[in-house]
Protein backbone atom coordinates (compact mmCIF):
# COMPACT_ATOMS: atom_id res chain seq x y z
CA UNK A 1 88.07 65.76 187.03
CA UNK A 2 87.02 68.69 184.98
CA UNK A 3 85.00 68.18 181.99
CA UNK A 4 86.37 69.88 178.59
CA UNK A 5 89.27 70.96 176.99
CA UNK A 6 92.40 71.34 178.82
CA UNK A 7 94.93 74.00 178.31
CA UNK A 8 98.48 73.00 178.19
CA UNK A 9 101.23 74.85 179.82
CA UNK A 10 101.23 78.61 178.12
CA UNK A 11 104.53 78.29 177.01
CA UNK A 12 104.04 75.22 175.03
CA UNK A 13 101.37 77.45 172.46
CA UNK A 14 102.88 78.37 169.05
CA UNK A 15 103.35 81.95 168.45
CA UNK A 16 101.59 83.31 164.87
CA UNK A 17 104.27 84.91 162.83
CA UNK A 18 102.77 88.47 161.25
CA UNK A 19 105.19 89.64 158.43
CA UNK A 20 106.41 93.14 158.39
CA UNK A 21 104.59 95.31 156.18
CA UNK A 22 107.76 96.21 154.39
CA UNK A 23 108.11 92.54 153.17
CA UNK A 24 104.95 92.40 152.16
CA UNK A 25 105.21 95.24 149.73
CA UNK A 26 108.61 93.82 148.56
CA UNK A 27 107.18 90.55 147.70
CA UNK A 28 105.66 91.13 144.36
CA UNK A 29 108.58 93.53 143.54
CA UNK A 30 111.02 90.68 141.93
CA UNK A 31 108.60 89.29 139.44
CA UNK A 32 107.12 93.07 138.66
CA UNK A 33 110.53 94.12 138.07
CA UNK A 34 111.55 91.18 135.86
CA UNK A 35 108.48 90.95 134.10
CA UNK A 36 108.91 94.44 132.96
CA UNK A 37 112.99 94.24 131.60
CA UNK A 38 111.27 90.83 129.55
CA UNK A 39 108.53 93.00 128.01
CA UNK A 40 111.27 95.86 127.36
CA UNK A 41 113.46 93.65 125.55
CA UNK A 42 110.62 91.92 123.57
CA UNK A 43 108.27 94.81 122.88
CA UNK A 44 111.39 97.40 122.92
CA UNK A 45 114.15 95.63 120.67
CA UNK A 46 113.27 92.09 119.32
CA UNK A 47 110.22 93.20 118.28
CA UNK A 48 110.92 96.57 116.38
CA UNK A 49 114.01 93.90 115.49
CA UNK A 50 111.90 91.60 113.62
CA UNK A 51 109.35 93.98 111.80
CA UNK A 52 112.20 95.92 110.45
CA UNK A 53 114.06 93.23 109.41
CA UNK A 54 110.74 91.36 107.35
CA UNK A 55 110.67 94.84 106.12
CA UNK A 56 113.93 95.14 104.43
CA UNK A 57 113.22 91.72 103.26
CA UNK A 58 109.90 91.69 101.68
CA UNK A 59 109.59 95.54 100.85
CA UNK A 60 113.22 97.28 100.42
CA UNK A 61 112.36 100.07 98.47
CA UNK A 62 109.37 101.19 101.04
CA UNK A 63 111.37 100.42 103.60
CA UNK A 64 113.82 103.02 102.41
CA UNK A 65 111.22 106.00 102.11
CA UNK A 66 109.97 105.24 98.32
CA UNK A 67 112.91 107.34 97.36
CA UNK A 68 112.71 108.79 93.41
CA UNK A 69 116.39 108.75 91.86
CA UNK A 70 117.84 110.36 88.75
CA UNK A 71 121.16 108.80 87.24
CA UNK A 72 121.91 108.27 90.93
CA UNK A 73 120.51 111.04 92.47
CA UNK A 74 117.61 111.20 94.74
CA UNK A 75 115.08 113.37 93.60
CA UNK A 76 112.70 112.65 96.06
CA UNK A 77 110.08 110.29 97.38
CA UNK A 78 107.64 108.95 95.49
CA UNK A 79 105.42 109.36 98.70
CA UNK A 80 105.76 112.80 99.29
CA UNK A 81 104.30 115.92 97.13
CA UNK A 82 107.01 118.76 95.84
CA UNK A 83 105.86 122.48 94.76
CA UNK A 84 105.64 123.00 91.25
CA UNK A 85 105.40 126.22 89.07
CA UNK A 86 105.39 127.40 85.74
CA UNK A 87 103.58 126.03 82.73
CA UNK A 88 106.06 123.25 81.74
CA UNK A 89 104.93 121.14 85.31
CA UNK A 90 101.99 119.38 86.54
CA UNK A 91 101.06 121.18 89.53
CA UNK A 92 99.73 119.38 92.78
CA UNK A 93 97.61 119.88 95.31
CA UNK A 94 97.43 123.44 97.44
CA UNK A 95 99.78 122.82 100.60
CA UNK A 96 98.21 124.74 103.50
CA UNK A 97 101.91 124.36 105.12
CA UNK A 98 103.53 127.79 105.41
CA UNK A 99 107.01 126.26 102.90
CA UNK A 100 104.76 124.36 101.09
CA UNK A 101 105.21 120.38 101.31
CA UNK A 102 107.69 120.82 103.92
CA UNK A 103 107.54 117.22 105.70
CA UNK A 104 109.22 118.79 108.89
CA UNK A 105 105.84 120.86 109.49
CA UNK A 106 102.93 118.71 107.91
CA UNK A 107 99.75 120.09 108.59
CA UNK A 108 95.78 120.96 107.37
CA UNK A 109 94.60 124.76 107.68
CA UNK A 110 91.89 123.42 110.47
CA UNK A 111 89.93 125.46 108.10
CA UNK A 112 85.63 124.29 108.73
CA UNK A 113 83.39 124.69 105.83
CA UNK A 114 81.51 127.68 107.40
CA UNK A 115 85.10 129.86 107.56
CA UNK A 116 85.35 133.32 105.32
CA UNK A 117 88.42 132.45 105.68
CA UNK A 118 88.33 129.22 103.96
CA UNK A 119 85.67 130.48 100.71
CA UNK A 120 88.04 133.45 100.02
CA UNK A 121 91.05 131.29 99.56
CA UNK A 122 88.83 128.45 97.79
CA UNK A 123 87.61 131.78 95.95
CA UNK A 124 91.51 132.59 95.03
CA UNK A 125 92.48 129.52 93.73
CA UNK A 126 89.72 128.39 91.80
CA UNK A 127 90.71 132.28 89.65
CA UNK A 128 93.80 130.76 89.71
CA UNK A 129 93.67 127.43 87.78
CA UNK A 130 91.19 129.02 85.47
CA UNK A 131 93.42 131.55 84.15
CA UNK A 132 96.55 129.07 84.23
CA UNK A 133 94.44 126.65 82.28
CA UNK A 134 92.79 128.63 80.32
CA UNK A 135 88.95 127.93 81.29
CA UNK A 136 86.26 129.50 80.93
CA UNK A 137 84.38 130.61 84.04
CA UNK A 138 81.56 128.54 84.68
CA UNK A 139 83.41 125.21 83.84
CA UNK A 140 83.53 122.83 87.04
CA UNK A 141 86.76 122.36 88.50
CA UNK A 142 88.40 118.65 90.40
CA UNK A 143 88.27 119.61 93.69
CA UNK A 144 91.51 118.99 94.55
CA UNK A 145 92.94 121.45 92.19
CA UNK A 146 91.86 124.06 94.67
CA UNK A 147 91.93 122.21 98.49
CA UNK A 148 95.11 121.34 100.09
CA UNK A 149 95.04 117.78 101.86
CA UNK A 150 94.96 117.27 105.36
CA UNK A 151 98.66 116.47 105.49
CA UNK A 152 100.08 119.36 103.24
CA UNK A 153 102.19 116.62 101.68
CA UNK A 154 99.88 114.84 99.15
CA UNK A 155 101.93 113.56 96.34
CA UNK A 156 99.07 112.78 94.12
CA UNK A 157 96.32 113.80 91.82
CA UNK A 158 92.94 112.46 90.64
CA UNK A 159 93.20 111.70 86.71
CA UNK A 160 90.61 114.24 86.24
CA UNK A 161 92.91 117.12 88.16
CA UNK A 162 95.83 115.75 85.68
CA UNK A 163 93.72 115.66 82.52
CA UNK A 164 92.60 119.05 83.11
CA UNK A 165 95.94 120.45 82.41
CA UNK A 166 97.47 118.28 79.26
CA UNK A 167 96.72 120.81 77.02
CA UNK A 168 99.03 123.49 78.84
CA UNK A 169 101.63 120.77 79.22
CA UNK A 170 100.77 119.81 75.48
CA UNK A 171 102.09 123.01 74.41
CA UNK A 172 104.72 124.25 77.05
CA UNK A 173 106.60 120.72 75.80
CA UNK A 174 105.60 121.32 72.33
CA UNK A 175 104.37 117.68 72.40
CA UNK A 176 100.95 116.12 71.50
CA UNK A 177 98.42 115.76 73.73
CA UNK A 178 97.96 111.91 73.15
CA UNK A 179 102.06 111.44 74.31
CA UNK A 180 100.92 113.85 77.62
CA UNK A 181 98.57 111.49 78.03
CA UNK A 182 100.66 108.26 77.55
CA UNK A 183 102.94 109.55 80.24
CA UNK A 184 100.15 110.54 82.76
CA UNK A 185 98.63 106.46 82.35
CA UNK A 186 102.44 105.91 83.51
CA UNK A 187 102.60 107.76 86.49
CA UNK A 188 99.29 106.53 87.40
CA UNK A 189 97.84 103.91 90.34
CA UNK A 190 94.60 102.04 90.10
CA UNK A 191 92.88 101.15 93.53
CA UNK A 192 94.61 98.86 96.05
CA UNK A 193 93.36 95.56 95.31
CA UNK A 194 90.58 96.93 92.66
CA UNK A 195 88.48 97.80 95.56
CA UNK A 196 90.38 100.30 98.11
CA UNK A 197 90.74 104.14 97.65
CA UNK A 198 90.25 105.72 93.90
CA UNK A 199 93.25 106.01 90.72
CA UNK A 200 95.88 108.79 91.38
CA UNK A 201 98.13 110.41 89.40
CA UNK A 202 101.71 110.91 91.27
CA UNK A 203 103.03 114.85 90.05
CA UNK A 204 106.42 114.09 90.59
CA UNK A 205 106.86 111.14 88.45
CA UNK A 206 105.05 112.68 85.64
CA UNK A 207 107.53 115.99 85.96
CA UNK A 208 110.52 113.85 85.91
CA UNK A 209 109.12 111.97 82.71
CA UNK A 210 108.26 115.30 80.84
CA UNK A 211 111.37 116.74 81.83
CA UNK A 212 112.55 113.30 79.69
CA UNK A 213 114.10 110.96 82.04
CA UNK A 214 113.15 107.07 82.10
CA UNK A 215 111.42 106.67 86.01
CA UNK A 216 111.30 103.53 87.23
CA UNK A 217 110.13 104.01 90.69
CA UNK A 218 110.68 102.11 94.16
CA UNK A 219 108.14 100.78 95.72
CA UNK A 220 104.03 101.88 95.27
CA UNK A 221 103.73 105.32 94.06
C-alpha cells in the first residue's frame, strides 16, 4: 500500500466554471441602470415637483416673479430695475448692460479698480448727478449713484442715493419735500431679519407712487 492521498479516477474531478468576461461586465448593468431612472424620476420630476408646489403654496407672489401691476396691468417686477429719465423719476443705479436693465443680457462691465476705463466713466457720471441734482462740486456722492451693480439689473437704492434727489422730485411734482419723503419710507426695506444686508429703496415702486397710483406690491420688494 502506498502512503498518502489517493487520486480518484480523473474524470470523477469537478470542473471550475470561469464566467465569460462579457457577463461579468453585464452584471452590475441592471441595478446601475435602474438605480439611475429612480434618481431621474426623484431628483428630475418629484423633486422639482415638490419645491414648486411648497412654493406656490407658501410664497405665490415670488413664485410668480414679484410682478408690479397697475389696475391690472403688469408694470413690472418688483425684483428687477427699469431705466428712468427726466426730472419727474427717481433714477437707479448705472446699468453697465448695453439696453440698460435688459434681463435677457445681465451683466457687470468686468471693469477692475485700476482701469482708465473705469475712472473716466466713474468721472462722467459723478458730472452727471451733480448737475441733475444740482450739487455743488466737492459734495460727496452715494456710491451707487455712479456704479452699476454686478448684475445690471439692481432694482434698488440706498436711502441716502434716494434722499439725495427729493428736492428735484420735490419740485418736478410740485409737492413738498416731507410727502417725497413719506412715499420713499413706503417703497423702502429694512434688513432681512434686522441683521442681513442694509435698507433699500425700490425705484420702481416709488415712480409708480409719484406718478399717483396706490402700489401694493407682491411679494418682498
Amino acid at each position: 500500500w502506498l502512503s498518502g492521498a489517493c487520486c480518484g479516477h480523473q474524470g470523477r474531478r469537478h470542473v471550475a466554471l470561469h464566467p465569460s468576461p462579457g457577463l461579468i461586465m453585464r452584471a452590475p448593468l441592471r441595478p446601475a441602470i435602474g438605480l439611475l431612472l429612480v434618481m431621474s424620476v426623484v431628483t428630475g420630476l418629484l423633486y422639482p415637483l415638490a419645491v414648486s408646489g411648497v412654493a406656490q403654496l407658501l410664497f405665490p407672489a415670488q413664485a410668480h416673479g414679484s410682478l408690479i401691476t397697475v389696475d391690472g396691468r403688469v408694470v413690472g417686477s418688483s425684483l428687477v430695475g427699469q431705466a428712468f429719465a427726466g426730472d419727474q423719476w427717481l433714477i437707479g443705479r448705472p446699468s453697465a448692460i448695453g439696453t440698460p436693465y435688459d434681463a435677457r443680457t445681465s451683466s457687470g462691465s468686468n471693469l477692475g479698480p485700476t482701469s482708465p476705463v473705469l475712472d473716466s466713466l466713474l468721472a462722467l457720471r459723478v458730472r452727471q448727478v451733480r448737475l441733475r441734482e444740482g450739487i455743488a462740486g466737492d459734495a460727496p456722492l452715494p456710491v451707487d449713484l455712479v456704479t452699476a451693480s454686478g448684475s445690471g439689473l439692481d432694482p434698488h437704492l440706498s436711502p441716502a442715493a434716494a434722499a439725495l434727489q427729493v428736492p428735484r422730485l420735490a419740485r418736478a411734482h410740485r409737492i413738498s419735500e416731507d410727502s417725497v419723503r413719506a412715499i420713499l419710507a413706503r417703497a423702502t426695506r429694512s434688513r432681512e431679519f434686522g441683521v442681513f444686508g442694509e435698507p433699500r429703496v425700490n425705484v420702481l415702486l416709488v415712480n409708480l407712487m409719484l406718478d399717483g397710483h396706490t402700489i401694493t406690491p407682491s411679494g418682498a420688494f
